[in-house]
N, C-alpha and C. Protein backbone atom coordinates (compact mmCIF):
# COMPACT_ATOMS: atom_id res chain seq x y z
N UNK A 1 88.66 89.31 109.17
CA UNK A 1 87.29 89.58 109.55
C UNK A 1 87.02 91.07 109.39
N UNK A 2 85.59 91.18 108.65
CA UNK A 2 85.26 92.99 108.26
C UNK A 2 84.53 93.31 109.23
N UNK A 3 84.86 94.60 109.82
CA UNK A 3 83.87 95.29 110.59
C UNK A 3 83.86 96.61 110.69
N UNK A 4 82.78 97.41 110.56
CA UNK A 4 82.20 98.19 110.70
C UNK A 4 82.49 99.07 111.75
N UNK A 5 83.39 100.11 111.94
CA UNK A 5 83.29 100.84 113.16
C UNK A 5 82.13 101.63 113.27
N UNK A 6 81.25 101.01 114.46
CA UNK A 6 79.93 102.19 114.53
C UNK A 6 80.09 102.64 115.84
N UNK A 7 81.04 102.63 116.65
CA UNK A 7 80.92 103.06 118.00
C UNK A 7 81.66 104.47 117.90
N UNK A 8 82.16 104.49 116.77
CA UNK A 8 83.19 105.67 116.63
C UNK A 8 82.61 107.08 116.68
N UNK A 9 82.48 108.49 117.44
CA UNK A 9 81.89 109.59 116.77
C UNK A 9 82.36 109.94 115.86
N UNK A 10 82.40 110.74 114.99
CA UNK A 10 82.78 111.42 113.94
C UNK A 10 84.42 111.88 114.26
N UNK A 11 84.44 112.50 115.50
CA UNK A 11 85.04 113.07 115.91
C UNK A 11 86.33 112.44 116.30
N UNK A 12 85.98 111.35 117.24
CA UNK A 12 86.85 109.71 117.73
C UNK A 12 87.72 109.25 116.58
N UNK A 13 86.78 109.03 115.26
CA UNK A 13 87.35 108.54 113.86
C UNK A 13 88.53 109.55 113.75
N UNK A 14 88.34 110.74 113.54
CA UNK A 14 89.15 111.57 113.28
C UNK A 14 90.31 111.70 113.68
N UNK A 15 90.35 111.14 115.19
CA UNK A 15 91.63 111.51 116.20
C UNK A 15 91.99 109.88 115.63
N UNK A 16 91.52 109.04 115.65
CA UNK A 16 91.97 107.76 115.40
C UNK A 16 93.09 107.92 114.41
N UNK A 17 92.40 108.26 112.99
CA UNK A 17 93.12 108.54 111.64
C UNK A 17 94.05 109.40 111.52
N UNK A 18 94.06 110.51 111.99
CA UNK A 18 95.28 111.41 112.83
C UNK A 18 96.38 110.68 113.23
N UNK A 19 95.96 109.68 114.55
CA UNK A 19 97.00 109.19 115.20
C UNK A 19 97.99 108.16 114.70
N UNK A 20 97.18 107.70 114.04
CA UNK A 20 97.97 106.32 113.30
C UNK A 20 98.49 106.76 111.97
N UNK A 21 97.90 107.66 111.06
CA UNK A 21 98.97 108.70 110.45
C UNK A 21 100.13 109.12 110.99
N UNK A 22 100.13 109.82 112.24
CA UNK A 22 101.63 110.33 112.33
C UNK A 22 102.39 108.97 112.90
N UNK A 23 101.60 108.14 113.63
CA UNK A 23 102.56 106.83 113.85
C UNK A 23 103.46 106.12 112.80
N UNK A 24 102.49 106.18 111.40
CA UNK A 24 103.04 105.59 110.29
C UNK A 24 104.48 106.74 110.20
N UNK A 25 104.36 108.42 110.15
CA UNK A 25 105.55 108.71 109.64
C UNK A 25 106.68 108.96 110.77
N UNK A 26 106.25 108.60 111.94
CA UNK A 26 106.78 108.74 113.13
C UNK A 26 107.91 107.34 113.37
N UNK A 27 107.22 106.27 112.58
CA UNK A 27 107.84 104.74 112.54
C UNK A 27 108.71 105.22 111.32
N UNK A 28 108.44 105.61 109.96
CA UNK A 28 109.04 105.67 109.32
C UNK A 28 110.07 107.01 109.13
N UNK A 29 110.08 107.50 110.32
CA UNK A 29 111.46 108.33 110.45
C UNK A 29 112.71 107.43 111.81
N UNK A 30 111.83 106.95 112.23
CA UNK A 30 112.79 105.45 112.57
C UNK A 30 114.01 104.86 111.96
N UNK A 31 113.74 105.18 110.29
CA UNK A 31 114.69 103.42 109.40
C UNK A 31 115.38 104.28 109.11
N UNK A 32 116.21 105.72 109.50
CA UNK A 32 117.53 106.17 109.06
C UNK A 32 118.18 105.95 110.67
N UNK A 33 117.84 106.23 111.47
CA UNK A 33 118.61 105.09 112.54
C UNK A 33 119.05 104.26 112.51
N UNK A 34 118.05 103.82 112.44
CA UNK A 34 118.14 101.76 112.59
C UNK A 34 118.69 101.38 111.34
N UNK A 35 119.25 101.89 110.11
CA UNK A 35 119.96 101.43 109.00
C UNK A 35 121.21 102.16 109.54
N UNK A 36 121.25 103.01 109.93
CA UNK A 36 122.38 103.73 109.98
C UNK A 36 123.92 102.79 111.18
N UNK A 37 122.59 102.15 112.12
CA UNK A 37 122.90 101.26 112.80
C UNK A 37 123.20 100.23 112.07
N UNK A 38 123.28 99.48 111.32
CA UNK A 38 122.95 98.38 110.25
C UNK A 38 121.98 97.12 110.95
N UNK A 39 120.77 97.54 111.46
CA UNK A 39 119.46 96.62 112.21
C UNK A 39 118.80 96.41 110.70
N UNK A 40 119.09 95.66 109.78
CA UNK A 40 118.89 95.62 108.52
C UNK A 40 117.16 94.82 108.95
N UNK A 41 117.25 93.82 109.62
CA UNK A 41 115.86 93.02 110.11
C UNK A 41 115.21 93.42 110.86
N UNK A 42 115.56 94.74 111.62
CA UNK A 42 114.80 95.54 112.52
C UNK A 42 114.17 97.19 111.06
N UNK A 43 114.97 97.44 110.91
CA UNK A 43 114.43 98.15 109.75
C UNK A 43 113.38 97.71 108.78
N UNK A 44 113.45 96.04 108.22
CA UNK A 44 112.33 95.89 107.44
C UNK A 44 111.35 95.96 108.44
N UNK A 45 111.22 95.62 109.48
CA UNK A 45 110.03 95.50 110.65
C UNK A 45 109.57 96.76 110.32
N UNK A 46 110.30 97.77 110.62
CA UNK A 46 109.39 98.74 111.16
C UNK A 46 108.87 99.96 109.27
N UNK A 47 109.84 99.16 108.60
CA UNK A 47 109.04 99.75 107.55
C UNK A 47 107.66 98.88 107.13
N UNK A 48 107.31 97.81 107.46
CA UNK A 48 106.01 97.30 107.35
C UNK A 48 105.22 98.35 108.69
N UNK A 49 105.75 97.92 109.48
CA UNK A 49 104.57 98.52 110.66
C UNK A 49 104.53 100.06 110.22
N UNK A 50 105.19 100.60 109.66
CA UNK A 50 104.95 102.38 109.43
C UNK A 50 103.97 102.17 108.11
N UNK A 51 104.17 101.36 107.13
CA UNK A 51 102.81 101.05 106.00
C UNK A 51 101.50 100.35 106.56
N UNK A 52 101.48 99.62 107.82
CA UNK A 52 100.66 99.00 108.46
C UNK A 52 99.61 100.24 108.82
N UNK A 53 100.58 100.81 109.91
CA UNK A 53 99.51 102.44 110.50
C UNK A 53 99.10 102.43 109.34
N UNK A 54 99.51 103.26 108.14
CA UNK A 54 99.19 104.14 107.14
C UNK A 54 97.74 103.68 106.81
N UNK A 55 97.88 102.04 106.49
CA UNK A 55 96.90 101.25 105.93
C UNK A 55 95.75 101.16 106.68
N UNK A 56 95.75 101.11 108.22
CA UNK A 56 95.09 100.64 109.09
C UNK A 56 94.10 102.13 109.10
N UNK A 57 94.55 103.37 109.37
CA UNK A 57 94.47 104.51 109.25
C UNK A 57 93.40 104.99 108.19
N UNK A 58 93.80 104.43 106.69
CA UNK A 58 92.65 104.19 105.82
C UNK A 58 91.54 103.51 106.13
N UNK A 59 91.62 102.75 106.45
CA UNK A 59 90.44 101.88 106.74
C UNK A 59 89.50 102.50 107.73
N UNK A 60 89.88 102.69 108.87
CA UNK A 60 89.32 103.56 109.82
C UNK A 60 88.81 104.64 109.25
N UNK A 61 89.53 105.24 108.45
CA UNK A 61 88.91 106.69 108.14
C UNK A 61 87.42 106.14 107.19
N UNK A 62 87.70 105.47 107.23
CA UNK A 62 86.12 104.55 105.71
C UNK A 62 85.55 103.86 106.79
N UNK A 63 85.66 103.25 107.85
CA UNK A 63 84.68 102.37 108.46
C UNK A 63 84.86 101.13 108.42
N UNK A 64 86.19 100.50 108.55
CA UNK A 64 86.43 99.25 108.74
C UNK A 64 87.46 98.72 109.49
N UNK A 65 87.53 97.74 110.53
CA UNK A 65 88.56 97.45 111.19
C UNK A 65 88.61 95.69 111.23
N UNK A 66 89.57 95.64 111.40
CA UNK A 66 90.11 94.37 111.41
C UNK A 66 91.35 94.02 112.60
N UNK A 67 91.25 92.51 113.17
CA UNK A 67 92.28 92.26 114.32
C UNK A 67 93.59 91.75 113.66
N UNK A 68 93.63 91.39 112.63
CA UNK A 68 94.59 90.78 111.86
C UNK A 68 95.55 91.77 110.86
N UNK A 69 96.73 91.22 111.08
CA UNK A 69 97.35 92.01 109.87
C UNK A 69 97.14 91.58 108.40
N UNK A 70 97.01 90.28 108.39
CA UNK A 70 95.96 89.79 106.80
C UNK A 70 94.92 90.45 106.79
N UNK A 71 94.29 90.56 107.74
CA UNK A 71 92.74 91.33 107.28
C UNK A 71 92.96 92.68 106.70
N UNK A 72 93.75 93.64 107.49
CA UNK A 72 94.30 95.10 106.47
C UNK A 72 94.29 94.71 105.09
N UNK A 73 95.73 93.57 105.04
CA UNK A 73 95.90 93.23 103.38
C UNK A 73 94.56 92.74 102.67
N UNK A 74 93.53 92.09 103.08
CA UNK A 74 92.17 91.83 102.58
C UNK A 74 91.59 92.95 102.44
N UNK A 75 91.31 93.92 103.48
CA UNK A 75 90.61 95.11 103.38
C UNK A 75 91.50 96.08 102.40
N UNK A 76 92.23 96.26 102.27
CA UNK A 76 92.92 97.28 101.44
C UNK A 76 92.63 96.50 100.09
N UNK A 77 93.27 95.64 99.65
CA UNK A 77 92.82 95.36 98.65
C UNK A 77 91.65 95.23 98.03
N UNK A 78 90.35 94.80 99.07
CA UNK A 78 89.17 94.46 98.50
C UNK A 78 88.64 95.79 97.92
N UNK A 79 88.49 96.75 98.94
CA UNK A 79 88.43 98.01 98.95
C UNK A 79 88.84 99.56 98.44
N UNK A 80 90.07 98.68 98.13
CA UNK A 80 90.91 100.88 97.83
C UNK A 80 92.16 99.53 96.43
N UNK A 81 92.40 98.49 95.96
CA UNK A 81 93.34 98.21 95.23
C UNK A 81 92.53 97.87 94.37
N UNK A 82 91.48 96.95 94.47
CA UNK A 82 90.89 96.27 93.44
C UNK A 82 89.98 97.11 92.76
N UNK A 83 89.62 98.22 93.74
CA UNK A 83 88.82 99.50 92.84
C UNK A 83 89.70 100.78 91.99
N UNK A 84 90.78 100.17 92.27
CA UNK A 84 92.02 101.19 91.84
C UNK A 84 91.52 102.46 92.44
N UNK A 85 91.92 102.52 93.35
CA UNK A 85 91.45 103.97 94.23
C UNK A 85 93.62 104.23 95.12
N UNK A 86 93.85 102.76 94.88
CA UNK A 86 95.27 102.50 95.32
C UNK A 86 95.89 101.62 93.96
N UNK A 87 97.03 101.73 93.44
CA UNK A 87 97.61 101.40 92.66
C UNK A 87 97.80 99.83 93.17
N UNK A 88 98.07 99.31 91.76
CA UNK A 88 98.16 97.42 92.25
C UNK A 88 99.27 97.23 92.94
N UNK A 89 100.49 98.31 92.05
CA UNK A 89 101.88 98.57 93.02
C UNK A 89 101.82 98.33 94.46
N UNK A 90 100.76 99.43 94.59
CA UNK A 90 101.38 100.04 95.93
C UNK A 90 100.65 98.73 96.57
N UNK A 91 99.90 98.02 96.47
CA UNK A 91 99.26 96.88 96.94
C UNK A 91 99.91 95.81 97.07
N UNK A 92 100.64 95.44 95.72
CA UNK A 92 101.67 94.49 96.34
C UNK A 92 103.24 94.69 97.25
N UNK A 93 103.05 95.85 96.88
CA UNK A 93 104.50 96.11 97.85
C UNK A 93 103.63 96.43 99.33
N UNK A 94 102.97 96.50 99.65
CA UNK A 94 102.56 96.17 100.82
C UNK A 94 102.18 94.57 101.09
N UNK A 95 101.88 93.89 100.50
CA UNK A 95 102.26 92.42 100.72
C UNK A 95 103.46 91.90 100.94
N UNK A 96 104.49 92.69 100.08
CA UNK A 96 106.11 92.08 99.85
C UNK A 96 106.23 92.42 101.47
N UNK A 97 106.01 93.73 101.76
CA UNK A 97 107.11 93.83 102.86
C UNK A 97 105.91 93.02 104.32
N UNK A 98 104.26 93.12 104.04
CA UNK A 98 104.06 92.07 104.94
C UNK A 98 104.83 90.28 105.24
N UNK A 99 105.51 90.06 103.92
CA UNK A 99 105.82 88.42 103.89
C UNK A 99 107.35 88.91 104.58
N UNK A 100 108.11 90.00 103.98
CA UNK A 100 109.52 90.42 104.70
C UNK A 100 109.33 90.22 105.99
N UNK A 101 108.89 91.56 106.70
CA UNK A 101 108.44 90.91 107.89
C UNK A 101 108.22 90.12 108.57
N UNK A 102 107.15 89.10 108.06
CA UNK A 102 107.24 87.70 108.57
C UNK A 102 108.42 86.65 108.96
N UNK A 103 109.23 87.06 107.36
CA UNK A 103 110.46 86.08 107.61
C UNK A 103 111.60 86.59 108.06
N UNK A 104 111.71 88.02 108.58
CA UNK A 104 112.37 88.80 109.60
C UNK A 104 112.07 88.29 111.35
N UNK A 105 111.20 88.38 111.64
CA UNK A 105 110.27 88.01 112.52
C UNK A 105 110.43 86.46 113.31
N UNK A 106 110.20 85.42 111.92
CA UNK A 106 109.93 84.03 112.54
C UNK A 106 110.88 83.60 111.89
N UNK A 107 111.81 83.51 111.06
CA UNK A 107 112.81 82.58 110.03
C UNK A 107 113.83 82.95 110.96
N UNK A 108 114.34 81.81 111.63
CA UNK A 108 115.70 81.98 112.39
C UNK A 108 116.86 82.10 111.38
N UNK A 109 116.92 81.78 110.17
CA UNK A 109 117.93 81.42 108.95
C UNK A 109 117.91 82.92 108.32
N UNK A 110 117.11 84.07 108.20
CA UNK A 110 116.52 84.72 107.20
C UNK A 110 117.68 85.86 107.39
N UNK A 111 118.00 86.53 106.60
CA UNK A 111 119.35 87.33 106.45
C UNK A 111 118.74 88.29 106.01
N UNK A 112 118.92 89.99 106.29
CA UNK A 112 118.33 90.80 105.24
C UNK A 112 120.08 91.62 105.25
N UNK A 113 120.45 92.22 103.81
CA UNK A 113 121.53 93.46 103.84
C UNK A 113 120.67 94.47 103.37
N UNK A 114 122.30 95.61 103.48
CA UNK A 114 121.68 96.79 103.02
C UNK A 114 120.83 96.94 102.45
N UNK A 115 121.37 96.38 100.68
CA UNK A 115 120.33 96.40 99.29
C UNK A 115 119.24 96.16 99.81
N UNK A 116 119.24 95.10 100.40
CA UNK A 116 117.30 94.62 100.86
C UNK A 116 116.47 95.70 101.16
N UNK A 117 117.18 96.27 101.94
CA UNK A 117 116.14 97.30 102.71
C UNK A 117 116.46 98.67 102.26
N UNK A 118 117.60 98.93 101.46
CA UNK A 118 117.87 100.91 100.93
C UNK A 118 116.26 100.72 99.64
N UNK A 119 116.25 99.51 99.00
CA UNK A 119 115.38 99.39 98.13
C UNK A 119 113.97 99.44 98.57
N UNK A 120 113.33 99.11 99.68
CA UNK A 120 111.75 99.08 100.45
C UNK A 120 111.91 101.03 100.93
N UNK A 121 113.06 101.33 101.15
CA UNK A 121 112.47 102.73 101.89
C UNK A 121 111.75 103.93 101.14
N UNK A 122 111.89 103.85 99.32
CA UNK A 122 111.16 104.94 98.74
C UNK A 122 109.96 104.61 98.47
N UNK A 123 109.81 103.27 98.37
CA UNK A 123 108.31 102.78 98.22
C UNK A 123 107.88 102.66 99.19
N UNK A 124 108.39 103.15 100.62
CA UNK A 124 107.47 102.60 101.61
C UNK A 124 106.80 104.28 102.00
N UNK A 125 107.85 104.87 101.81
CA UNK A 125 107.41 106.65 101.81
C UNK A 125 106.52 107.00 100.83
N UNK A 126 106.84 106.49 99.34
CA UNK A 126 105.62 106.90 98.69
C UNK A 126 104.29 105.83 98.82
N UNK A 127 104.24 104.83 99.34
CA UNK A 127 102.92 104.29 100.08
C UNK A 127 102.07 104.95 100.78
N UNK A 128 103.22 105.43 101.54
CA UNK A 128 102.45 105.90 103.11
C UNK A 128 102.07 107.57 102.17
N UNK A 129 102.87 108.00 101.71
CA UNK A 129 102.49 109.56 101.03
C UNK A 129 101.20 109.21 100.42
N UNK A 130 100.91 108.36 99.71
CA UNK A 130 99.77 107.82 98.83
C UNK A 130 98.37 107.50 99.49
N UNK A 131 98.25 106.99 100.89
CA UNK A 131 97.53 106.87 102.00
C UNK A 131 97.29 108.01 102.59
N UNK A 132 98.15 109.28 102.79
CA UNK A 132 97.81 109.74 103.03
C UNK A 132 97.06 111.18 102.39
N UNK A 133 97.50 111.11 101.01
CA UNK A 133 96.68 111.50 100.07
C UNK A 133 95.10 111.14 99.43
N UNK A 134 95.08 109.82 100.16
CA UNK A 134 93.59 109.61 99.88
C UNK A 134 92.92 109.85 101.55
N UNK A 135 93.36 110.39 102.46
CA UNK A 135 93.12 110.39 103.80
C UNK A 135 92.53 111.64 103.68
N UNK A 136 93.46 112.50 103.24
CA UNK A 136 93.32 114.42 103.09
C UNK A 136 92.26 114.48 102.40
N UNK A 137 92.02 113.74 101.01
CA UNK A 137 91.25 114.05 100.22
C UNK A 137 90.56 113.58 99.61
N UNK A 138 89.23 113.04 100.13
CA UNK A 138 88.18 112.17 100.06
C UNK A 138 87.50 111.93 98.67
C-alpha cells in the first residue's frame, strides 16, 4: 500500500532519513560479528534489515511509506528501479536477500554457510552505499 507522508515537516523527514540511514550502516556493521560468530542465518537477517533501512529511508526521503516489507520492494522498484534511478542489480539483490530472509526466518529445514552469506556482504554495502548516494544527492 502507497502513501504519501504529509504529516511530516520538512524537518521530521530529515531526521527520519538520517535515522534509518545510520540504522542501515549501524545493522550492517553488525555481520562481521555475527559471521565471525558463524550466526550464518542471523547474518542473512540482518543484512536484509540493514538494505531494508537503506530502502525504507529512500522512500521517506521522496514521500512514501509503506507497512509492509513487499511494499518497500513495490515502492523501490516502481519508483527508483524501473526508472533506473537504481540499477536492476541492485533491485534484485534486494529481492534475493528479501526471499533469504524469509527462508532464514520461517523454513525450519533452511541451512545457510559461510559462502552464502561472505557472497551478500559486498552487495549489500554497495546497495546501501548506492541509497545513500541518491539520499545525499537529489
Amino acid at each position: 500500500m502507497k502513501r504519501v507522508l504529509t504529516r511530516l515537516s520538512d524537518e521530521e523527514r530529515k531526521s527520519v532519513v538520517e535515522y534509518r540511514l545510520q540504522k542501515a550502516k549501524d545493522t550492517l556493521s553488525e555481520i562481521k560479528d555475527i559471521t565471525d560468530l558463524g550466526y550464518w542465518r542471523t547474518a542473512v537477517n540482518r543484512l536484509y534489515y540493514a538494505c531494508y533501512y537503506a530502502a525504507s529511508a529512500l522512500l521517506v526521503k521522496h514521500g512514501y511509506s509503506t507497512h509492509t516489507h513487499s511494499g518497500v520492494i513495490n515502492l523501490l522498484g516502481m519508483h527508483f528501479v524501473s526508472k533506473e534511478v537504481i540499477s536492476k542489480e541492485h533491485g534484485k539483490f534486494y529481492g534475493k536477500l528479501f526471499e533469504l530472509r524469509l527462508t532464514g526466518d520461517y523454513d525450519d529445514w533452511a541451512i545457510f554457510e559461510a559462502i552464502d552469506v561472505q557472497t551478500l556482504i559486498a552487495p549489500a554495502e554497495e546497495f546501501i552505499q548506492a541509497i545513500e548516494t541518491l539520499i545525499n544527492n537529489p
